[in-house]
Protein backbone atom coordinates (compact mmCIF):
# COMPACT_ATOMS: atom_id res chain seq x y z
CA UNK A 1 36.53 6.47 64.54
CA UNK A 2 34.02 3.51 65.79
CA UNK A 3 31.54 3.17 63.42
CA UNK A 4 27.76 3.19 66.30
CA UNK A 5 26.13 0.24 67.49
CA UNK A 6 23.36 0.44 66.02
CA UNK A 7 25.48 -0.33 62.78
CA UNK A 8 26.98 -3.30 63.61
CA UNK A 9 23.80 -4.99 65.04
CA UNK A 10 22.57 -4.60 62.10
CA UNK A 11 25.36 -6.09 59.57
CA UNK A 12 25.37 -8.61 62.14
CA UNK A 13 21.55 -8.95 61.28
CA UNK A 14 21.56 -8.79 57.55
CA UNK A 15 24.56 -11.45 58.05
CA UNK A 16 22.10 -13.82 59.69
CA UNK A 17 18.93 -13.27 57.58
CA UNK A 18 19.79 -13.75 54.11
CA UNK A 19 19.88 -17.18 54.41
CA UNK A 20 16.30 -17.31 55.73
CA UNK A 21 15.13 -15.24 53.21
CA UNK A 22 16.40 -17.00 50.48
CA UNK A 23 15.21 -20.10 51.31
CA UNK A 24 11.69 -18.18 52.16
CA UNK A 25 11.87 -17.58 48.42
CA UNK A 26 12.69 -20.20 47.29
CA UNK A 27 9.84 -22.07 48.77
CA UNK A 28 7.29 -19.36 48.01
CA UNK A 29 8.15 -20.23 43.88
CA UNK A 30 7.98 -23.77 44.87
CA UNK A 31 4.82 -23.74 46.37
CA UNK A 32 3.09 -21.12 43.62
CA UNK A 33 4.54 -23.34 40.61
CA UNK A 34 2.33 -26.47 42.39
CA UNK A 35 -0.60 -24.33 42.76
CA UNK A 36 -0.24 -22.77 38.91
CA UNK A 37 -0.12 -26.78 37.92
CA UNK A 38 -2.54 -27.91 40.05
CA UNK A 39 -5.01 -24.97 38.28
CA UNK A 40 -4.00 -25.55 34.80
CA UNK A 41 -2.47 -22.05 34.51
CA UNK A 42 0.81 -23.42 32.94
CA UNK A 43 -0.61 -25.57 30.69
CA UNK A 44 -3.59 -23.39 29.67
CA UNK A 45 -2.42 -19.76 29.66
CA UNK A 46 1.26 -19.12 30.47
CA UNK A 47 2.72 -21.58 28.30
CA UNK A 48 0.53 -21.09 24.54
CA UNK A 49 1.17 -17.69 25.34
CA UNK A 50 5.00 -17.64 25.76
CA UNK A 51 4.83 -19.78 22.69
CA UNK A 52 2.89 -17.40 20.81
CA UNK A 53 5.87 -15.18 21.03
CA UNK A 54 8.44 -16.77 21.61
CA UNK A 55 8.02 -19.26 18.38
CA UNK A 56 7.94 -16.50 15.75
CA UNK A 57 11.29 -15.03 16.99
CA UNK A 58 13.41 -18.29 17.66
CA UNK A 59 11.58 -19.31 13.94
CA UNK A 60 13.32 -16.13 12.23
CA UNK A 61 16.39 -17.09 13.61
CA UNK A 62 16.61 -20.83 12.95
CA UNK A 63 15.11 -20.32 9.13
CA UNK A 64 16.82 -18.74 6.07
CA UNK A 65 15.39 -15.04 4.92
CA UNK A 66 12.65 -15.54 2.42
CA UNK A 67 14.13 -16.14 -1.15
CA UNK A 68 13.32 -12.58 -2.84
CA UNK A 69 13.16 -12.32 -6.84
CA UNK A 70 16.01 -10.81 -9.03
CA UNK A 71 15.54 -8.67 -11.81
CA UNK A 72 17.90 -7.71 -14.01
CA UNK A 73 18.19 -4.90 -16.57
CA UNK A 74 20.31 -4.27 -19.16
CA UNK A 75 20.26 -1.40 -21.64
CA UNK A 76 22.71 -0.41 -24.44
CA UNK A 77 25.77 2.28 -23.72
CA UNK A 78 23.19 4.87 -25.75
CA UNK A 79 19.90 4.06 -24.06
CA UNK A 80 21.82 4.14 -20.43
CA UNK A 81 23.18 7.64 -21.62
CA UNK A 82 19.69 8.73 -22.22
CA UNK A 83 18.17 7.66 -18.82
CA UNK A 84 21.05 9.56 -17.36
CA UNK A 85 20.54 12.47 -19.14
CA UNK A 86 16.91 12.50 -18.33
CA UNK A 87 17.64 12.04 -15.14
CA UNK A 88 20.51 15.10 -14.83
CA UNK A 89 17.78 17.44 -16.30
CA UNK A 90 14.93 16.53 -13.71
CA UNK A 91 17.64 16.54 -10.66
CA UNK A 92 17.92 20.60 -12.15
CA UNK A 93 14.28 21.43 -12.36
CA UNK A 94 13.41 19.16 -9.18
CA UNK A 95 10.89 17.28 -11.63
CA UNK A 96 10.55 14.70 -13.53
CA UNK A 97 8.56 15.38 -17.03
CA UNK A 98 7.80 12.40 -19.37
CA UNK A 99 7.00 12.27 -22.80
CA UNK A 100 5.18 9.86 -24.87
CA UNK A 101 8.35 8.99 -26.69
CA UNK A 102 10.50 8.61 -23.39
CA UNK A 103 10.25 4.87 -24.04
CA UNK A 104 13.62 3.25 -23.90
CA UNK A 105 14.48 -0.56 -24.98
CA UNK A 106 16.21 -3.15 -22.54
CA UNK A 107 15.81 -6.60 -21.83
CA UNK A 108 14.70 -8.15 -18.55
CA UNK A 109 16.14 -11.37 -16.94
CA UNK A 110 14.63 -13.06 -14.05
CA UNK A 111 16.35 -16.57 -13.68
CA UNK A 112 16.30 -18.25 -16.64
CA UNK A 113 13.26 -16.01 -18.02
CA UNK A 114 14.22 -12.86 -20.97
CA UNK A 115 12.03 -10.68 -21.76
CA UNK A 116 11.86 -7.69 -24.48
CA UNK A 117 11.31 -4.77 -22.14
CA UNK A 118 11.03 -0.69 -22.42
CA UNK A 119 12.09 1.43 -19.56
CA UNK A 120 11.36 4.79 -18.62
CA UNK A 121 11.62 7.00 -15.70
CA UNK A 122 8.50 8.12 -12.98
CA UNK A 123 6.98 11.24 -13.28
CA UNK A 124 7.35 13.10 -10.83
CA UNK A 125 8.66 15.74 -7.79
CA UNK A 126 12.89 13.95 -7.49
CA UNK A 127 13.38 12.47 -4.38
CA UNK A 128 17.00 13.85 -4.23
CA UNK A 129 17.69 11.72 -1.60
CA UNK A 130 17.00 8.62 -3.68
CA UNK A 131 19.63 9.24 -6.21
CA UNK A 132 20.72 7.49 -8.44
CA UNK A 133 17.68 4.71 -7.02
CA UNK A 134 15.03 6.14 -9.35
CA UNK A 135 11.67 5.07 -9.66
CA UNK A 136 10.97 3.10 -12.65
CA UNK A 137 8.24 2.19 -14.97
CA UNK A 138 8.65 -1.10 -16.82
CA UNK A 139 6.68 -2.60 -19.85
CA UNK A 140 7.55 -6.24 -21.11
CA UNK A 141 6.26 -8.17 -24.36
CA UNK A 142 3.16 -9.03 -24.33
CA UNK A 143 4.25 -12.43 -24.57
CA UNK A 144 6.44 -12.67 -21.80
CA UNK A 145 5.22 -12.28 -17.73
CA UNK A 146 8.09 -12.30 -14.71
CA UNK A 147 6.22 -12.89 -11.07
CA UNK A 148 2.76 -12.21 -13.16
CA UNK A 149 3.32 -8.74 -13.82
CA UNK A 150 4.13 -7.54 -17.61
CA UNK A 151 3.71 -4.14 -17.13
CA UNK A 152 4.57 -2.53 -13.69
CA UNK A 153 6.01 -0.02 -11.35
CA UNK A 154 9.40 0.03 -9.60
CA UNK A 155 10.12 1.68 -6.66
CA UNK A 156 12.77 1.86 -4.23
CA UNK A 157 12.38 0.43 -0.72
CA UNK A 158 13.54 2.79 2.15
CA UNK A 159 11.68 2.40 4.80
CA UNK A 160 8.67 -0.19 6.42
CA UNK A 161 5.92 1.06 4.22
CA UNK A 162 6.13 -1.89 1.34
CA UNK A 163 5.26 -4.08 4.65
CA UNK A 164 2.61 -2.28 6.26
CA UNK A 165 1.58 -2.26 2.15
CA UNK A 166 1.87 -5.85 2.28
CA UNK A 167 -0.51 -6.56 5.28
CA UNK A 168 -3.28 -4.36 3.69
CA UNK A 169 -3.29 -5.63 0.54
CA UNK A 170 -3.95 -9.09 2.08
CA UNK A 171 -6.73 -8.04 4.24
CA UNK A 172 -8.11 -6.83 0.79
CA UNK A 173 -7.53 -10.21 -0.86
CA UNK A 174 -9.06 -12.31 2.55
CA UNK A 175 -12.18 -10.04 1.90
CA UNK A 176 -12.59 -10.33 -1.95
CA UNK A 177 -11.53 -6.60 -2.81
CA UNK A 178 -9.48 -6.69 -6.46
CA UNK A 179 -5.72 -6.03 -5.66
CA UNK A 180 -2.86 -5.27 -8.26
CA UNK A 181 0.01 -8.02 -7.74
CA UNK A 182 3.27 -6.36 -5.44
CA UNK A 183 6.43 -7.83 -5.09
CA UNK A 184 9.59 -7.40 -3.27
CA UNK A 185 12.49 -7.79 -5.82
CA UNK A 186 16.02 -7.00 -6.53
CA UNK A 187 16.90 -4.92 -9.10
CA UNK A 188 20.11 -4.91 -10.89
CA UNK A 189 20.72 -2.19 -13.73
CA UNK A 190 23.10 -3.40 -16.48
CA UNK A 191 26.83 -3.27 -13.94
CA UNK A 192 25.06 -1.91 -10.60
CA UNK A 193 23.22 -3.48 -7.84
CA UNK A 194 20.38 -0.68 -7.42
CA UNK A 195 18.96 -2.90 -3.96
CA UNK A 196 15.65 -3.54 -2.61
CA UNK A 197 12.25 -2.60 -5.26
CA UNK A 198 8.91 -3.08 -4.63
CA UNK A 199 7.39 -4.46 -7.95
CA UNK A 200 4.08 -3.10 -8.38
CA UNK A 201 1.60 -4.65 -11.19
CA UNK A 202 -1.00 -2.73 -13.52
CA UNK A 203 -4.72 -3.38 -14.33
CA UNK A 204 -3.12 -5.60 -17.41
CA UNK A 205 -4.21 -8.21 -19.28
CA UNK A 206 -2.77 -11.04 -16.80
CA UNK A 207 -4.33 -9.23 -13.87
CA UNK A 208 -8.00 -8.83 -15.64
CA UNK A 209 -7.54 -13.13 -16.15
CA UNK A 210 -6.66 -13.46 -12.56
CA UNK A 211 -9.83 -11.62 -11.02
CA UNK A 212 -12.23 -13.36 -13.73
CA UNK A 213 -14.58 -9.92 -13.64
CA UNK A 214 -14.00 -9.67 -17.32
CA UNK A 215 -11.58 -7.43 -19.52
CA UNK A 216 -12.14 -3.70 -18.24
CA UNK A 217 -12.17 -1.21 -19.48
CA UNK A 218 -10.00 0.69 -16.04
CA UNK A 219 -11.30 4.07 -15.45
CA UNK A 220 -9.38 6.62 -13.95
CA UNK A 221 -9.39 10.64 -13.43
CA UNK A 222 -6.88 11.99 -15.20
CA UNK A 223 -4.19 13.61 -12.60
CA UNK A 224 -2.20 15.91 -15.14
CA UNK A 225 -3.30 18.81 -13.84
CA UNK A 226 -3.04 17.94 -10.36
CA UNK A 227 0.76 17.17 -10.82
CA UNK A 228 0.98 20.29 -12.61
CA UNK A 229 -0.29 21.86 -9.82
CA UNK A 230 2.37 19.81 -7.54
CA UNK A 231 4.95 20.54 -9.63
CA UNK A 232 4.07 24.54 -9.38
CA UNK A 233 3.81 24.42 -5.25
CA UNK A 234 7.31 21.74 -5.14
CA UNK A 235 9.35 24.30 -4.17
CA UNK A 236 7.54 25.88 -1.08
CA UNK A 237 8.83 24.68 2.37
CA UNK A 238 4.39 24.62 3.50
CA UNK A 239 1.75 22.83 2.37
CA UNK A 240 -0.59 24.25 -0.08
CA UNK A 241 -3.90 22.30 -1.57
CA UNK A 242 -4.51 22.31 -5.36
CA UNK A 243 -6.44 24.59 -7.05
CA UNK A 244 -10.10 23.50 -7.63
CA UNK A 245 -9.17 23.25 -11.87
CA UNK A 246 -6.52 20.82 -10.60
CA UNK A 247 -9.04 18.45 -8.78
CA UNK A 248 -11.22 15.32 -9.58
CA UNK A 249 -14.31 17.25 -10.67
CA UNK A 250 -12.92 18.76 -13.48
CA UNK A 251 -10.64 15.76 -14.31
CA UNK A 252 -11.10 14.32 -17.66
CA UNK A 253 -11.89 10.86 -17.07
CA UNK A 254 -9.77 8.18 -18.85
CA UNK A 255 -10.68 4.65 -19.85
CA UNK A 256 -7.92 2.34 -20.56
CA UNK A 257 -6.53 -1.33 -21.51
CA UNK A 258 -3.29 -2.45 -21.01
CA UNK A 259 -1.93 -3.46 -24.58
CA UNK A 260 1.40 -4.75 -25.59
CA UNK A 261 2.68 -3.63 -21.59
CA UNK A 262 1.38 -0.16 -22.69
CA UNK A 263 -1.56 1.98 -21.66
CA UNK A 264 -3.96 2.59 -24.75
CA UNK A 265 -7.12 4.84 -24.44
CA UNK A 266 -10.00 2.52 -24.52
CA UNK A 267 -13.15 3.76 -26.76
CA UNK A 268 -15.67 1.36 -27.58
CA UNK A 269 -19.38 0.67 -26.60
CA UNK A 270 -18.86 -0.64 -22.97
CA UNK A 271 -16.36 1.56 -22.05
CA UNK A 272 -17.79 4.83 -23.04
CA UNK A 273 -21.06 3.77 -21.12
CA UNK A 274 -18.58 2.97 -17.76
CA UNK A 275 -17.01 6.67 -18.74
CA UNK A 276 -20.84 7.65 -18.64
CA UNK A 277 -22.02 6.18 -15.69
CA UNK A 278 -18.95 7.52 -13.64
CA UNK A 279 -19.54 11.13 -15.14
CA UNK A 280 -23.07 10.19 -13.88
CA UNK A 281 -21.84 10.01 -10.70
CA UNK A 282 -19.53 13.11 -10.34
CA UNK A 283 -22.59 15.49 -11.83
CA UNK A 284 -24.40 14.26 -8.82
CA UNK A 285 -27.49 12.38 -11.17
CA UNK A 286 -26.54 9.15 -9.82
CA UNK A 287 -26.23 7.97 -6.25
CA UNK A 288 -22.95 6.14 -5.50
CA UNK A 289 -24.60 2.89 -5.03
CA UNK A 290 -25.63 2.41 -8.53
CA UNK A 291 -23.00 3.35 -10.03
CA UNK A 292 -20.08 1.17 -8.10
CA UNK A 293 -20.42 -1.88 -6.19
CA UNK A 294 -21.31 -0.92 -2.45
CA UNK A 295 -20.04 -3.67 -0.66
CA UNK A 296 -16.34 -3.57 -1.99
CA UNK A 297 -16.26 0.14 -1.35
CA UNK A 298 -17.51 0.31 1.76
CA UNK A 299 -15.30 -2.97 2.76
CA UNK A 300 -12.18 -0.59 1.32
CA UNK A 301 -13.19 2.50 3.02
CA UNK A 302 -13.58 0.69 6.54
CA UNK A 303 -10.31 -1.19 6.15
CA UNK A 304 -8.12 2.29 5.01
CA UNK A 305 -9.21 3.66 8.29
CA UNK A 306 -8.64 0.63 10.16
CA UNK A 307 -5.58 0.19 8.59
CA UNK A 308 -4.21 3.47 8.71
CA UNK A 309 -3.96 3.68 4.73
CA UNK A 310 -6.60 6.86 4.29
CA UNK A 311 -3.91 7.82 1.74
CA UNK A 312 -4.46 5.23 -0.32
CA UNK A 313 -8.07 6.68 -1.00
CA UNK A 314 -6.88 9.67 -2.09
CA UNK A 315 -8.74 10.42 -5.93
CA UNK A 316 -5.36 10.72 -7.72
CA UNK A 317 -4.35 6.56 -6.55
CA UNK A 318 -7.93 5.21 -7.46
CA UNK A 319 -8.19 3.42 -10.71
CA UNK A 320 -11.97 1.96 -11.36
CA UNK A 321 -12.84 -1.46 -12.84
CA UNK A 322 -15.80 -2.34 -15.06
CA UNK A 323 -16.36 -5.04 -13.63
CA UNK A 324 -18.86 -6.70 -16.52
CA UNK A 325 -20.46 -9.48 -14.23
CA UNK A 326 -22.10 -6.76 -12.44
CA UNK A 327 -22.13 -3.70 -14.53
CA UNK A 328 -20.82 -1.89 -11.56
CA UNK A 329 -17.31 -0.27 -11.12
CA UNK A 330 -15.32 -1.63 -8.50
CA UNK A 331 -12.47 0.52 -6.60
CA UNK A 332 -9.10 0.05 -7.50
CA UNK A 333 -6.21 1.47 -5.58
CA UNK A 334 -3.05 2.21 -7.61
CA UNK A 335 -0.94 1.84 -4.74
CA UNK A 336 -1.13 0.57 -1.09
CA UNK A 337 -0.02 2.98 1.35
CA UNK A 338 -0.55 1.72 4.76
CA UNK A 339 0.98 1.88 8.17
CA UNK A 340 0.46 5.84 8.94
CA UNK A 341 -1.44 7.60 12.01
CA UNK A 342 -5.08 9.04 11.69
CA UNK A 343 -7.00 11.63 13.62
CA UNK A 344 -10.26 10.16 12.53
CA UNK A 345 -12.49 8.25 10.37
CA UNK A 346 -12.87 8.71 6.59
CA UNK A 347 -15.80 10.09 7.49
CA UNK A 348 -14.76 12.99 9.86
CA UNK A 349 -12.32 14.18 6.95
CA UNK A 350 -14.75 15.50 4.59
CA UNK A 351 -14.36 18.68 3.01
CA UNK A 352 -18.54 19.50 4.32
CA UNK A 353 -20.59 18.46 7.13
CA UNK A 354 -21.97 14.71 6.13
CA UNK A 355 -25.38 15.32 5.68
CA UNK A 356 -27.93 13.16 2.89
CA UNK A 357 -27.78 14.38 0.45
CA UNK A 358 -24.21 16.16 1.02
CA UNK A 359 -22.42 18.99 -0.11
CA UNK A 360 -19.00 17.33 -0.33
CA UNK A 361 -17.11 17.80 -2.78
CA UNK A 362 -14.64 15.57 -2.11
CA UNK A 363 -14.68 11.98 -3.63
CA UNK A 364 -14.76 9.91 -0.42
CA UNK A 365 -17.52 12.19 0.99
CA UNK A 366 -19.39 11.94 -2.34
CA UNK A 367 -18.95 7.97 -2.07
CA UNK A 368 -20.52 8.23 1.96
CA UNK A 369 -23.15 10.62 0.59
CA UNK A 370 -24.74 7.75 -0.15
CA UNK A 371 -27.14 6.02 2.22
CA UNK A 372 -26.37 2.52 1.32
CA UNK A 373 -22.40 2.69 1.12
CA UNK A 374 -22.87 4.70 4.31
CA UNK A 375 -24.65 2.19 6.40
CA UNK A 376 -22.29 -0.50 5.12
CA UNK A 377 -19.02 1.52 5.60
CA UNK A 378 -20.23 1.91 9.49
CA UNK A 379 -21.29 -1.92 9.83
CA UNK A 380 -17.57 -2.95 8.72
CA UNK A 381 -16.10 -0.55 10.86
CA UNK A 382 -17.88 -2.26 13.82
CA UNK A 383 -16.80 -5.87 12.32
CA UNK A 384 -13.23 -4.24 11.77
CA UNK A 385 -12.53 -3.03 15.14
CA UNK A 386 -13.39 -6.15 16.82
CA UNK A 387 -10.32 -7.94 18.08
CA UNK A 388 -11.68 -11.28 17.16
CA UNK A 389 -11.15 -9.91 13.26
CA UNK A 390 -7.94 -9.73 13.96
């Protein structure tokens, strides 16, 4: 069957004008790439900004991966049996209990470094999913450091949260704020590659020199009960908030130095007056402001918003340096946790409308109950939002 007219005019047509319309193009670029030179639009915008990102990702390629630190260690046949054992029994219960006395000896190797070290597990809910990757606490002779940590935390790297840790804890560094040392590393137990660990530091000794605000003592509320109260709710499949006995008001609150890689209760002069003055605080005698230093708490409060790291304020993660320059306390997080969605500002997540003085009973809406830290927490959120921050 003949295909119509109308159909082969218009093959015919296409035929012809292709040519045309390619070369139509072809000048069209031609004459737009003069104009973008003649107006500096090359030179001034299109090309830094290609660079920008373009740069970074031909960079990664042409460049080795960033050297990371390797830690081994090694335990006897009897002290591996133990941490095994320990280990069976919490996989059981789905928890991980831990005892004064759960203390086990190894040595630690980075490079050419040994150190005397003890090893025990993390307390906690098990992460079945982690197994056997365990999470780690680590204390090494006083006289010995490795990446200038002697007493530390190990955990397992899964996911992109030790980044999105890493960028916050650098904003708190570039604006003064106190940060524990964290490291990537890889950890080798005695045989057996265990992978990727972040290496996370305590309020030591070798931390205290680095800040130069004197030697503590760090203050903390005591989370047993709260993890007790975990522990009890571990095996619901919904959410369920603590009971008010497990939560920071009726926390005993510790003071402690880091001593021979281990955690002693502290109980001289200064720190039962820091013990006092943060009791102070929770009674509701003193205002926040004269009891910690505003500026670094409102600077931390603004950024874990900004940052998306509201967890890390939670009471449980706060640890609380004396900071002996100032007599004020200065806020500590134990661990950066950064990265995650919010639905609001600090401020819009406490437990009571925000009113001066306020009924919160929360800890970060006791901290903006306070006029001062208020007004500064807002004024960094302005300065934090702005892109030129950034």
């Amino acid at each position: 069957m003949a295909e119509p007219r109308w159909t082969t005019l218009l093959r015919r047509l296409e035929h012809r004008a292709t040519p045309i319309i390619a070369l139509l193009l072809i000048g069209l670029v031609f004459f737009l790439g003069i104009r973008s030179e003649r107006t500096g639009f090359v030179d001034e915008v299109l090309d830094p900004n290609l660079k920008r990102i373009t740069h970074p990702v031909l960079n990664a390629f042409r460049g080795r991966p960033p050297a990371v630190t390797k830690l081994t260690l090694q335990m006897g046949e009897a002290e591996k049996d133990s941490l095994t054992a320990m280990q069976d029994n919490a996989l059981t219960h789905g928890w991980m209990d831990i005892q004064d006395d759960a203390w086990l000896p190894a040595q630690a190797t980075v490079g050419d470094l040994k150190a005397i070290a003890a090893v025990r597990l993390q307390a906690g809910p098990v992460a079945r999913d982690l197994v056997p990757r365990w999470p780690l606490v680590v204390g090494l002779d006083h006289a010995d450091t490795t990446t200038g940590m002697r007493f530390f935390d190990l955990n397992p790297v899964n996911d992109s949260k030790p980044i999105h840790g890493a960028l916050f804890r650098r904003a708190l560094e570039d604006m003064g704020i106190p940060v524990l040392t964290n490291e990537v590393i890889e950890l080798r137990l005695n045989d057996r590659d265990m992978g990727l660990y972040t290496q996370e530091g305590k309020a030591d000794s070798t931390q205290l020199a680095h800040w130069g605000r004197g030697n503590g003592p760090v203050l903390r509320f005591d989370d047993v009960l709260h993890k007790h109260a975990l522990r009890g709710t571990s095996s619901l499949s919904f959410p369920i908030d603590a009971p008010v006995r497990a939560e920071w008001l009726s926390a005993p609150i510790q003071a402690s130095r880091i001593q021979g890689g281990r955690a002693v209760l502290a109980s001289g002069i200064a720190d039962r007056k820091a013990v006092e003055a943060l009791e102070r605080f929770r009674a509701g005698s003193s205002m926040a402001s004269e009891v910690f230093d505003a500026e670094f708490l409102a600077k931390f409060l603004a950024l874990c918003d900004v940052m998306g790291a509201q967890e890390t304020a939670r009471w449980w993660n706060l640890r609380f340096l004396a900071d002996t320059v100032t007599g004020k306390l200065i806020v500590l997080p134990q661990r950066t946790i950064a990265g995650s969605p919010i639905t609001g500002i600090i401020a819009r997540h406490t437990d009571a409308p925000l009113t001066f003085p306020s009924t919160a009973n929360s800890l970060t809406g006791r901290f903006l109950a306070d006029r001062v830290i208020y007004a500064a927490y807002i004024q960094w959120l302005d300065k934090l939002s702005d892109v030129t921050w950034l």
